[in-house]
Protein backbone atom coordinates (compact mmCIF):
# COMPACT_ATOMS: atom_id res chain seq x y z
CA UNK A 1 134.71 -99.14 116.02
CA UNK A 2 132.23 -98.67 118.89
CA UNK A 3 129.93 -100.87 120.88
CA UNK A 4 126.25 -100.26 121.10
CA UNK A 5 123.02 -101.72 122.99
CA UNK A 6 122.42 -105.15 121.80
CA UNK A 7 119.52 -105.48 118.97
CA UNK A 8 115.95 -107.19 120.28
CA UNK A 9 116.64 -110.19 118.55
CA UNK A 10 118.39 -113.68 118.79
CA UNK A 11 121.57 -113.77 118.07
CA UNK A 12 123.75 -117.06 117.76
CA UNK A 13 126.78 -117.50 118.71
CA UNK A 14 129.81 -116.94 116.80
CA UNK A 15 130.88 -120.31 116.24
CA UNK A 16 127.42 -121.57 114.64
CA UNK A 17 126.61 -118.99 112.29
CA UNK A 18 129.51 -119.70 109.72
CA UNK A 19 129.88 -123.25 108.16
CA UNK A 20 133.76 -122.15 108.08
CA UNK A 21 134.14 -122.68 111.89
CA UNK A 22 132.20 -126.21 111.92
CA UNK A 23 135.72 -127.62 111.51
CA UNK A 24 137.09 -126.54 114.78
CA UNK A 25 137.02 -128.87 117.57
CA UNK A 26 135.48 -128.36 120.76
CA UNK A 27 138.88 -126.76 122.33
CA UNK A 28 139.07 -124.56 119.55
CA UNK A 29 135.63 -123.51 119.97
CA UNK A 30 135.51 -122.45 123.42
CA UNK A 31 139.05 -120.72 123.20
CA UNK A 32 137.21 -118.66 119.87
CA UNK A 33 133.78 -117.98 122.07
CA UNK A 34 136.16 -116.82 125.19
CA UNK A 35 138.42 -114.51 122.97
CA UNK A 36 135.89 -112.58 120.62
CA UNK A 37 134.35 -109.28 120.86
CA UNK A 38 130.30 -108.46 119.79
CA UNK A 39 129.75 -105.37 118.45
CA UNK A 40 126.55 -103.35 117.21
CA UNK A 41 125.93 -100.86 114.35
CA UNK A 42 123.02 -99.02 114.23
CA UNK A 43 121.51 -98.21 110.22
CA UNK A 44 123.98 -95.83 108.11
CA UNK A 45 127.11 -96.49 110.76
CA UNK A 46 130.05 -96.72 109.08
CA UNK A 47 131.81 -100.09 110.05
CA UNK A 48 135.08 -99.73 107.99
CA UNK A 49 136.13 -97.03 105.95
CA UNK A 50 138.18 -97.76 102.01
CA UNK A 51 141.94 -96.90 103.19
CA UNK A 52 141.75 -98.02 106.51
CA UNK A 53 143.74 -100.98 108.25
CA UNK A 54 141.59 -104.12 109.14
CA UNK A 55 142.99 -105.28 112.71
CA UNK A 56 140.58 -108.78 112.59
CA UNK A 57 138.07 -110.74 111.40
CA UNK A 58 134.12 -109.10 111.03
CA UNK A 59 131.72 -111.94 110.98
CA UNK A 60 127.89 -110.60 110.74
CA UNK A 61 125.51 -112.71 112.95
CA UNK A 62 122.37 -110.32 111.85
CA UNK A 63 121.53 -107.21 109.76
CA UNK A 64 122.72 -106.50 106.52
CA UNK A 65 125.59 -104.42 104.97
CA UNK A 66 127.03 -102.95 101.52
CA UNK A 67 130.10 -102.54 100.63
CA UNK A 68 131.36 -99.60 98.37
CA UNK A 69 133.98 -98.22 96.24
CA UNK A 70 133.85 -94.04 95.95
CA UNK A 71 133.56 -93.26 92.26
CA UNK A 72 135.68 -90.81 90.93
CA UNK A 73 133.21 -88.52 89.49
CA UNK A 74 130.95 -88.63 92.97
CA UNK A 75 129.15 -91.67 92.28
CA UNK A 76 129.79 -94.67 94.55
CA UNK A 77 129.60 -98.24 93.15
CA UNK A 78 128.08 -100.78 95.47
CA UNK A 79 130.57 -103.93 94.84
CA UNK A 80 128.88 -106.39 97.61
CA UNK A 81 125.82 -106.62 99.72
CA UNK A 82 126.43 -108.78 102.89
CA UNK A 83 123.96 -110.22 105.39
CA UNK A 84 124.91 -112.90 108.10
CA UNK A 85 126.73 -115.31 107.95
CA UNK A 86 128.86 -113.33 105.82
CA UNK A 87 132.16 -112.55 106.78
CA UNK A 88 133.15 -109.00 105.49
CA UNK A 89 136.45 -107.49 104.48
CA UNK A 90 138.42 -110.29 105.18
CA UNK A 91 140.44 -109.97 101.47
CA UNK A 92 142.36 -107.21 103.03
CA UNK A 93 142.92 -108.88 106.14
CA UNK A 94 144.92 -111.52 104.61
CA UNK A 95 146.60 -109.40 101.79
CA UNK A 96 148.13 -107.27 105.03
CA UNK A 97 146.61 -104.52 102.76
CA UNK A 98 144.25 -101.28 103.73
CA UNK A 99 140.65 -101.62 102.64
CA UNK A 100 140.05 -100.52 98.99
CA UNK A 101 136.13 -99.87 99.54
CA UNK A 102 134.17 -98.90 102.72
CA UNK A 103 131.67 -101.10 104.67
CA UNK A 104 127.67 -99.20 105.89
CA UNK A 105 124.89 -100.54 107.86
CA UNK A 106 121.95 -100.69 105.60
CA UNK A 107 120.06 -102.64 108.93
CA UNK A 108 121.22 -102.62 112.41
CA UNK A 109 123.89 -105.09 112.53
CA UNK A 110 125.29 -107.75 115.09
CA UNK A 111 129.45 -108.70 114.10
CA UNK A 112 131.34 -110.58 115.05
CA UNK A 113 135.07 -109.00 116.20
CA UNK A 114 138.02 -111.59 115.74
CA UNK A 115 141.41 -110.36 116.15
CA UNK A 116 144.58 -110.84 114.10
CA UNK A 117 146.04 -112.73 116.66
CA UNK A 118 143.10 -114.95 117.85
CA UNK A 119 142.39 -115.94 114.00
CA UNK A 120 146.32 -116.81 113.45
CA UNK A 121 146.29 -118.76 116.25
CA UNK A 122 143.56 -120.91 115.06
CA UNK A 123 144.67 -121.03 111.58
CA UNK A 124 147.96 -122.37 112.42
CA UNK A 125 146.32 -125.21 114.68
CA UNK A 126 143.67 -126.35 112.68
CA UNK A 127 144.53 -126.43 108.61
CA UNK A 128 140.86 -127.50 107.30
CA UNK A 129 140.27 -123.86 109.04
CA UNK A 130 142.86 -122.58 106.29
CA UNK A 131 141.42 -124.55 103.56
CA UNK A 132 138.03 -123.50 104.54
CA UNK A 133 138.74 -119.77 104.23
CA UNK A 134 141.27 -120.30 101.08
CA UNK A 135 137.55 -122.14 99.47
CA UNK A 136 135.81 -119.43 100.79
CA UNK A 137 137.92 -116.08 98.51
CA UNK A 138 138.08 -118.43 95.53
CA UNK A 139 134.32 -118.54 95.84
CA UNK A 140 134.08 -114.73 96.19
CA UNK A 141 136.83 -113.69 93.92
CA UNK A 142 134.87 -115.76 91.12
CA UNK A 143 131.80 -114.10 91.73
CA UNK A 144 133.25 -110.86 91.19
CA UNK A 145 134.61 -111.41 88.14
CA UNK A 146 131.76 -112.93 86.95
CA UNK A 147 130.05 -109.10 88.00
CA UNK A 148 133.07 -107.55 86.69
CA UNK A 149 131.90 -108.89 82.66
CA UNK A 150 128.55 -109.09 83.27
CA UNK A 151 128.32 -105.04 84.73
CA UNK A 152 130.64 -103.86 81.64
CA UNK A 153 128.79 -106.08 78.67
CA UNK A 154 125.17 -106.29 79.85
CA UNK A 155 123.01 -103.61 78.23
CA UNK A 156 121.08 -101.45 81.24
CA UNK A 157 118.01 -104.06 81.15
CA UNK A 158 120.30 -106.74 81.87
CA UNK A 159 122.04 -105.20 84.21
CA UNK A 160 119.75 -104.31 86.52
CA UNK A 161 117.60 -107.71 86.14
CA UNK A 162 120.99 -109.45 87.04
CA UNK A 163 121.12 -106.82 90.21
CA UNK A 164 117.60 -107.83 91.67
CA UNK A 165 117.97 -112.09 90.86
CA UNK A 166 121.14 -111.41 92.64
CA UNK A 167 119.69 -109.31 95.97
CA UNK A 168 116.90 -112.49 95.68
CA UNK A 169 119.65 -114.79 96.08
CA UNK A 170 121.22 -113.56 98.63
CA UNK A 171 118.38 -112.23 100.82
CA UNK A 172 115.64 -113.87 99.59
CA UNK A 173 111.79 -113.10 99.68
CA UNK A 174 109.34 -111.84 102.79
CA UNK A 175 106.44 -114.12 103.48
CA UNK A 176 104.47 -113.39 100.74
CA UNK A 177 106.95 -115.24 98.40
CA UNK A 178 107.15 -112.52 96.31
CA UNK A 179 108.61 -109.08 97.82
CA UNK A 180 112.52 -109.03 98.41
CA UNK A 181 113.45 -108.93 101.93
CA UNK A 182 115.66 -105.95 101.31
CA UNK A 183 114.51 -102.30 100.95
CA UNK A 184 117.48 -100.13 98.85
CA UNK A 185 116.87 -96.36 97.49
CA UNK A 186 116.81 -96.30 93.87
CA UNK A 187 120.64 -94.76 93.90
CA UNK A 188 122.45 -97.43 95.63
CA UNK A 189 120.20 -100.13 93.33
CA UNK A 190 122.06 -98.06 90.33
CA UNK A 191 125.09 -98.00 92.23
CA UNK A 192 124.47 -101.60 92.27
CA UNK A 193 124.21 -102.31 88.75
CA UNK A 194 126.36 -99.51 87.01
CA UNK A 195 124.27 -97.44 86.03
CA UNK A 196 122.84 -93.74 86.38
CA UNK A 197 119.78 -93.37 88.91
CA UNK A 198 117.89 -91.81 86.27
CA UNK A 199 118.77 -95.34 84.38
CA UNK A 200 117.39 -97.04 87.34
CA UNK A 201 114.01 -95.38 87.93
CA UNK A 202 113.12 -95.41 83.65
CA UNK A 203 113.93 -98.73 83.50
CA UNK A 204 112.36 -100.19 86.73
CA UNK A 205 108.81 -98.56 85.05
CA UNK A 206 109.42 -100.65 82.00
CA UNK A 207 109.89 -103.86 84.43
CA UNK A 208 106.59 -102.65 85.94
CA UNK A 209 105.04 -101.73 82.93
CA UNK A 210 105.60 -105.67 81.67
CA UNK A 211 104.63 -106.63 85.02
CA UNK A 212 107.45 -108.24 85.60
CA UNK A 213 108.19 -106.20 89.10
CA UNK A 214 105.42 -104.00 91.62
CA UNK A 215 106.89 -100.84 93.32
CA UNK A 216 105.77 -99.49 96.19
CA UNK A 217 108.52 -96.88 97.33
CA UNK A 218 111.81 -99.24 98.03
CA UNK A 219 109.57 -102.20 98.31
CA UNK A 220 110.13 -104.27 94.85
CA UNK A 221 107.80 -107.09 94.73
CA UNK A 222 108.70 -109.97 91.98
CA UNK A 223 106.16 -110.74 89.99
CA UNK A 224 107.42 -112.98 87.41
CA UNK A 225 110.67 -114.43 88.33
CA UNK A 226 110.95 -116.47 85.22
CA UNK A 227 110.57 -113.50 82.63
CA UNK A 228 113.23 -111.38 85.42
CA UNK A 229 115.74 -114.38 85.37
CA UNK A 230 115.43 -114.33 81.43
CA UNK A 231 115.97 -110.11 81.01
CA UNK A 232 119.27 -110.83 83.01
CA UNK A 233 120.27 -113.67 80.59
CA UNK A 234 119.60 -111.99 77.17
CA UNK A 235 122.04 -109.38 78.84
């Protein structure tokens, strides 16, 4: 895992950008800020590969990140995207297991490096820490197996409705209020919602033919939210 130059932008520090750490005390704090590493990914880096050991924790404090499973017929499926405050791979972390999917820079990223030891140490002196992360993979695990049903049972229009309320939720719109502040390729928005790319691209020109969505390359602009939110609940 290498270091780069820092991004041009403000960064915060580690201990405000996840509500998780609010609970430690001031002690805590400082020991965390004095014993953490900052590292920085540049687009397409890998940041952890599926099979490999995770060593800490990764906390993102800026850029955003997907997170993969290789297919067995060559095509990937996206399982997660991640932006800040985020904290990524931390399942296998605690299961003392490898990672079963691998991590990439989509934008230049800013994490976060906690160690196994540093984390430990805090867990076992502060238990609303514990509680806190315990709340946190109860949170994530049900949201996966709500995608889990919904990516099996959904027909294609569904699907991939579902796949762009979801990227609005969790990265929300530019300043126009209508164009998602995330710019994927049409594969990894199939990969996203289990389906083909061919899939994808006939089915975003319906959306656009109901004017539901704009295209402009990877830009999708959402131009009725309502009607979107509705596709994704008739499944």
């Amino acid at each position: 895992m290498a270091t780069h130059k820092p991004l041009s932008v403000d960064i915060p520090s580690i201990c405000s950008i996840h509500q998780l750490f609010d609970v430690l005390t001031a002690d805590e704090q400082t020991f965390l800020l004095n014993n953490h590493q900052t590292l920085f990914f540049k687009k397409n880096e890998i940041i952890y590969k599926e099979g490999s050991v995770p060593t800490g924790l990764l906390c993102l404090g800026a850029g955003k990140v997907k997170i993969f499973k290789e297919g067995v017929v060559g095509r990937d499926q996206i399982v997660q995207m991640s932006s800040a405050p985020d904290i990524i791979g931390y399942r296998a972390f605690f299961a003392e297991e490898i990672h079963i999917a691998s991590a990439v820079v989509i934008e230049p990223c800013t994490i976060f490096y906690i160690s196994k030891e540093i984390i430990y140490k805090l867990l076992e002196s502060n238990n609303q820490l514990c509680i806190n992360f315990i709340r946190s993979l109860a949170t994530e695990l049900g949201f996966s197996r709500y995608r889990t049903v919904t990516l099996t049972q959904k027909h294609i229009r569904g699907r991939l409705a579902e796949s762009l309320m979801v990227l609005k939720d969790k990265y929300g719109y530019e300043e126009d209020g209508c164009t998602l502040s995330i710019y994927l390729s049409r594969e990894d928005l199939a990969n996203f919602s289990n389906m083909t790319t061919s899939n994808a691209i006939r089915t975003l020109s319906i959306f656009v033919a109901e004017k539901v969505i704009a295209l402009d390359g990877r830009i999708i602009k959402i131009l009725n939210e309502a009607e979107l939110e509705h596709i994704s609940k008739l499944g």
